[in-house]
Protein backbone atom coordinates (compact mmCIF):
# COMPACT_ATOMS: atom_id res chain seq x y z
CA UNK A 1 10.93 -5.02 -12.74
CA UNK A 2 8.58 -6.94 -10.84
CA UNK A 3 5.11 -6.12 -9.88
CA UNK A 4 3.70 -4.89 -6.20
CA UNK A 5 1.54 -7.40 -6.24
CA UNK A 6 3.68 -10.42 -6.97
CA UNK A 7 4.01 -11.08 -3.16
CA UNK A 8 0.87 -11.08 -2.35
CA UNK A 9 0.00 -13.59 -5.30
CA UNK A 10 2.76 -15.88 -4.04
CA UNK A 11 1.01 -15.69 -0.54
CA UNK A 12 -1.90 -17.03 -2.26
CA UNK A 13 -0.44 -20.17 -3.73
CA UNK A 14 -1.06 -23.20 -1.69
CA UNK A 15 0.99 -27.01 -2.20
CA UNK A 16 -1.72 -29.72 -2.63
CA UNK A 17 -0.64 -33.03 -1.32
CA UNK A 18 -2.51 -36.23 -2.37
CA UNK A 19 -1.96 -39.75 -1.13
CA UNK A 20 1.65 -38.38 -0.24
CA UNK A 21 2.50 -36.86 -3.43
CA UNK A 22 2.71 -33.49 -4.67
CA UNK A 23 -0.18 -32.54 -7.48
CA UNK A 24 1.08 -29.99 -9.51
CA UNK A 25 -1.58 -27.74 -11.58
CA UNK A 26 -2.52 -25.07 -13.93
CA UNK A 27 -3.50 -22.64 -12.66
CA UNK A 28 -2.12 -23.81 -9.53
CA UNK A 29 -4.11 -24.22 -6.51
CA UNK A 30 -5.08 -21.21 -4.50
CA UNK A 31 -6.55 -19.66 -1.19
CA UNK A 32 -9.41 -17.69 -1.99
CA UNK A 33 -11.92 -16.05 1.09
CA UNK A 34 -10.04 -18.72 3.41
CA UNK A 35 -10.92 -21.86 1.08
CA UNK A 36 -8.19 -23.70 -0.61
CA UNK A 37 -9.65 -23.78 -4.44
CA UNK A 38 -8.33 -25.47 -7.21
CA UNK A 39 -8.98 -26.33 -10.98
CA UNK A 40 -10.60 -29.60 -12.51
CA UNK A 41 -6.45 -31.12 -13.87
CA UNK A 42 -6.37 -31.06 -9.86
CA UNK A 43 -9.74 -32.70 -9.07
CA UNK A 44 -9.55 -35.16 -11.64
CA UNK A 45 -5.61 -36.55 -9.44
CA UNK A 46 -8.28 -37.76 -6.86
CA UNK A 47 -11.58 -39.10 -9.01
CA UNK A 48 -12.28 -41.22 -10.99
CA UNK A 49 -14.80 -39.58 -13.58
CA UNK A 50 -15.45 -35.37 -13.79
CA UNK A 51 -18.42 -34.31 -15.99
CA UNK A 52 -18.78 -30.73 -16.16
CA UNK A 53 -22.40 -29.46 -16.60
CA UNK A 54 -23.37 -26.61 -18.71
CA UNK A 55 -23.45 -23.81 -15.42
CA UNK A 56 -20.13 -25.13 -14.82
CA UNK A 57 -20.40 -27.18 -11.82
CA UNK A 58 -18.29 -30.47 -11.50
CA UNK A 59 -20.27 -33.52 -10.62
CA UNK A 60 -17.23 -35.69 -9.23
CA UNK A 61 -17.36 -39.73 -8.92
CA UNK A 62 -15.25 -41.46 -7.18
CA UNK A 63 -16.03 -45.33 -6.48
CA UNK A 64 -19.92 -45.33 -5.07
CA UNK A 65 -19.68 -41.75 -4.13
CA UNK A 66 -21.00 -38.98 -6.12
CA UNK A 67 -20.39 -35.03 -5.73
CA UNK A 68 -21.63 -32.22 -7.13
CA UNK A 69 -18.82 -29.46 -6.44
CA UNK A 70 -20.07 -25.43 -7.81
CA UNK A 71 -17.51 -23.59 -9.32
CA UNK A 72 -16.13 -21.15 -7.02
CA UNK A 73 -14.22 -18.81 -10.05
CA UNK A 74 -16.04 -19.09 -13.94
CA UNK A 75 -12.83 -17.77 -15.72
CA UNK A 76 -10.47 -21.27 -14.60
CA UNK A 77 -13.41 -23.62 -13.61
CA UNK A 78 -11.71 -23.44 -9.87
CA UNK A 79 -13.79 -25.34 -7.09
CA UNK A 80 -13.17 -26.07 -3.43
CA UNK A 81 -11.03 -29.01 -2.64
CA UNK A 82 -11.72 -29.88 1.15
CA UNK A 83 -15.76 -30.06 1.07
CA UNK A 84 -14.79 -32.16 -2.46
CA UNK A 85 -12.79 -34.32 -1.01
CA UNK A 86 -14.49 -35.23 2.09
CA UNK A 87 -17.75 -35.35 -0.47
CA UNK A 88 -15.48 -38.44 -2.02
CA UNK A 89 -15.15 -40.27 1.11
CA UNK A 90 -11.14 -39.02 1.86
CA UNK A 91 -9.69 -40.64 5.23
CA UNK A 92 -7.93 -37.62 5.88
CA UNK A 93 -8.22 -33.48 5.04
CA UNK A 94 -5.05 -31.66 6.79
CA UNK A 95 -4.51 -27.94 5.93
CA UNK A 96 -1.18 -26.98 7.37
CA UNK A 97 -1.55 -22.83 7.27
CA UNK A 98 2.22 -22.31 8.43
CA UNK A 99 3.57 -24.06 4.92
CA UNK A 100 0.40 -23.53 2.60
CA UNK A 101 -0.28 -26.69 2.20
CA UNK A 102 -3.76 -28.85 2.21
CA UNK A 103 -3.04 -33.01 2.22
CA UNK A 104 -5.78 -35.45 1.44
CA UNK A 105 -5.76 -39.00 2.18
CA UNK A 106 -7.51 -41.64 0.39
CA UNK A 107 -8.14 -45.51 0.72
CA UNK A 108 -6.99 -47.24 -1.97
CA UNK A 109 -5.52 -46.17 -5.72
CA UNK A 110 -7.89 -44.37 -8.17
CA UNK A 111 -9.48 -46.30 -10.96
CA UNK A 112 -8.67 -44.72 -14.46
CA UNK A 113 -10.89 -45.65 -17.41
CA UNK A 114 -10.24 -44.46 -20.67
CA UNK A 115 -13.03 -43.40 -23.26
CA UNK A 116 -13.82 -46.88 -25.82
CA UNK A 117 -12.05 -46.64 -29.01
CA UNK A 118 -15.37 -45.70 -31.05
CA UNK A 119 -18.67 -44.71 -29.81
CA UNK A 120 -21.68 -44.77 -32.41
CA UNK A 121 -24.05 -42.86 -30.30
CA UNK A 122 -21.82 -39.95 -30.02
CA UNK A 123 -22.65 -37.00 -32.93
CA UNK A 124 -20.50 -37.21 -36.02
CA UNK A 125 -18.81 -34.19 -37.33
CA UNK A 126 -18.64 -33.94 -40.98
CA UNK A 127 -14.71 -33.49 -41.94
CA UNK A 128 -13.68 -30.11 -42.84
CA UNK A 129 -10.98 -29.06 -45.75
CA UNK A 130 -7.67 -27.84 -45.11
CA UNK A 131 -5.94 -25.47 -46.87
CA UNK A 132 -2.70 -26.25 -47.74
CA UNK A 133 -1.31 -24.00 -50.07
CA UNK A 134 0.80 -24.90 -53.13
CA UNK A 135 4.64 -23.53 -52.91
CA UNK A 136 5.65 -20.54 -54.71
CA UNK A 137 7.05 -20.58 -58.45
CA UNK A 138 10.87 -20.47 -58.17
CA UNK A 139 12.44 -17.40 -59.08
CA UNK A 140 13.25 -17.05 -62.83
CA UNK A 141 16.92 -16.99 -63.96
CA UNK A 142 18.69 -13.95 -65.29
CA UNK A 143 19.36 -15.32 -69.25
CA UNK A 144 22.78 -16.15 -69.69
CA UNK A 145 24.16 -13.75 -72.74
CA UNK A 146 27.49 -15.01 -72.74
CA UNK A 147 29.54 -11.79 -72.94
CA UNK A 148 29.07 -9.84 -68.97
CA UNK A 149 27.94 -6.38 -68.88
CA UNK A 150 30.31 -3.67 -67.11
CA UNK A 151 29.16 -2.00 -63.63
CA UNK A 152 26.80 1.42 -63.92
CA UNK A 153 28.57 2.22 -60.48
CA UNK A 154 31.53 4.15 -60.30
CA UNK A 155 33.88 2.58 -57.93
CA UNK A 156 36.34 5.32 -56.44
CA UNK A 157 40.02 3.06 -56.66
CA UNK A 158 43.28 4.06 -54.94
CA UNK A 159 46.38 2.17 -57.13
CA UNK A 160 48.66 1.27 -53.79
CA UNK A 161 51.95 1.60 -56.47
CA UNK A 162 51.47 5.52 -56.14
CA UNK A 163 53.01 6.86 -52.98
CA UNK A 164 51.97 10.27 -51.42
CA UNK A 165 53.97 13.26 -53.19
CA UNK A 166 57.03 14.39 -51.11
CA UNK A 167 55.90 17.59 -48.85
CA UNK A 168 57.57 20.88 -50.38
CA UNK A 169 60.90 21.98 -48.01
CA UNK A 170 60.14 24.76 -46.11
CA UNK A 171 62.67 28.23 -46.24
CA UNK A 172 63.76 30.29 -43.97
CA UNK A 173 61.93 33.60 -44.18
CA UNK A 174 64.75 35.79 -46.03
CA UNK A 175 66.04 38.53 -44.34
């Protein structure tokens, strides 16, 4: 059974194309009050670095070009894509409304850095203790007394040697 809504949630959903390839997300990217809106897994296809500050607004940076992007839905941290991505400096922003689907153009691959291996200035967690627990005892064996004990269950045994008594032969009533 399906729900009466489930079209019109599927009307929502909107294909975002970057640099000529598909971006999937989750949660995917959406139309909301006529603005395509996506979540940061989306945002972060197209920049380069995504810090998220503590009202929950992105602040975007992509080459020389910093953006500040508010968040459009609190619960999945969704913000618009087509002011972002202008924002960023994008060649192109097409929204296609027949197929759903909003492509952005860039000059030029995105730069990935990865965090440094160790960083000193960052705080230090004390380690915390896990609980492992210890196995169970094994089960304890039933002694061994040499000689086994009968059954305390009666068990209700047909012999198949015996076969059913003959029926008695009927008479004829006597006159």
């Amino acid at each position: 059974m399906t729900s009466a809504y489930l079209p019109v949630a599927l009307g929502a959903l909107v294909i975002v194309v970057v640099n000529g390839t598909f971006v999937p997300s989750v949660p995917p990217a959406s139309l909301r009050a006529g603005r395509v809106v996506g979540p940061p897994e989306l945002v972060a296809r197209f920049a380069e670095r995504i810090d998220v500050a503590p009202d929950g607004s992105l602040t975007v940076t992509r080459r020389d070009r910093s953006c500040v992007a508010p968040v459009v839905d609190a619960a999945f941290g969704l913000v618009e894509l087509a002011p972002l991505a202008r924002c960023l400096g994008a060649e192109r922003v097409d929204w296609d409304p027949r197929t759903k689907t909003l492509a952005l153009a860039f000059d030029g691959p995105v730069l990935l850095r990865t965090l440094p291996a160790f960083d000193p200035s960052a705080p230090q967690v004390a380690p915390t203790t896990i609980f492992t627990p210890e196995p169970a005892p094994a089960t304890p064996r039933v002694p061994d007394t040499g000689v086994p004990r009968p059954r305390r269950t009666a068990i209700p045994v047909t012999p198949s040697s015996l076969e059913p008594a003959p029926s008695p032969a009927l008479r004829a009533p006597s006159p």
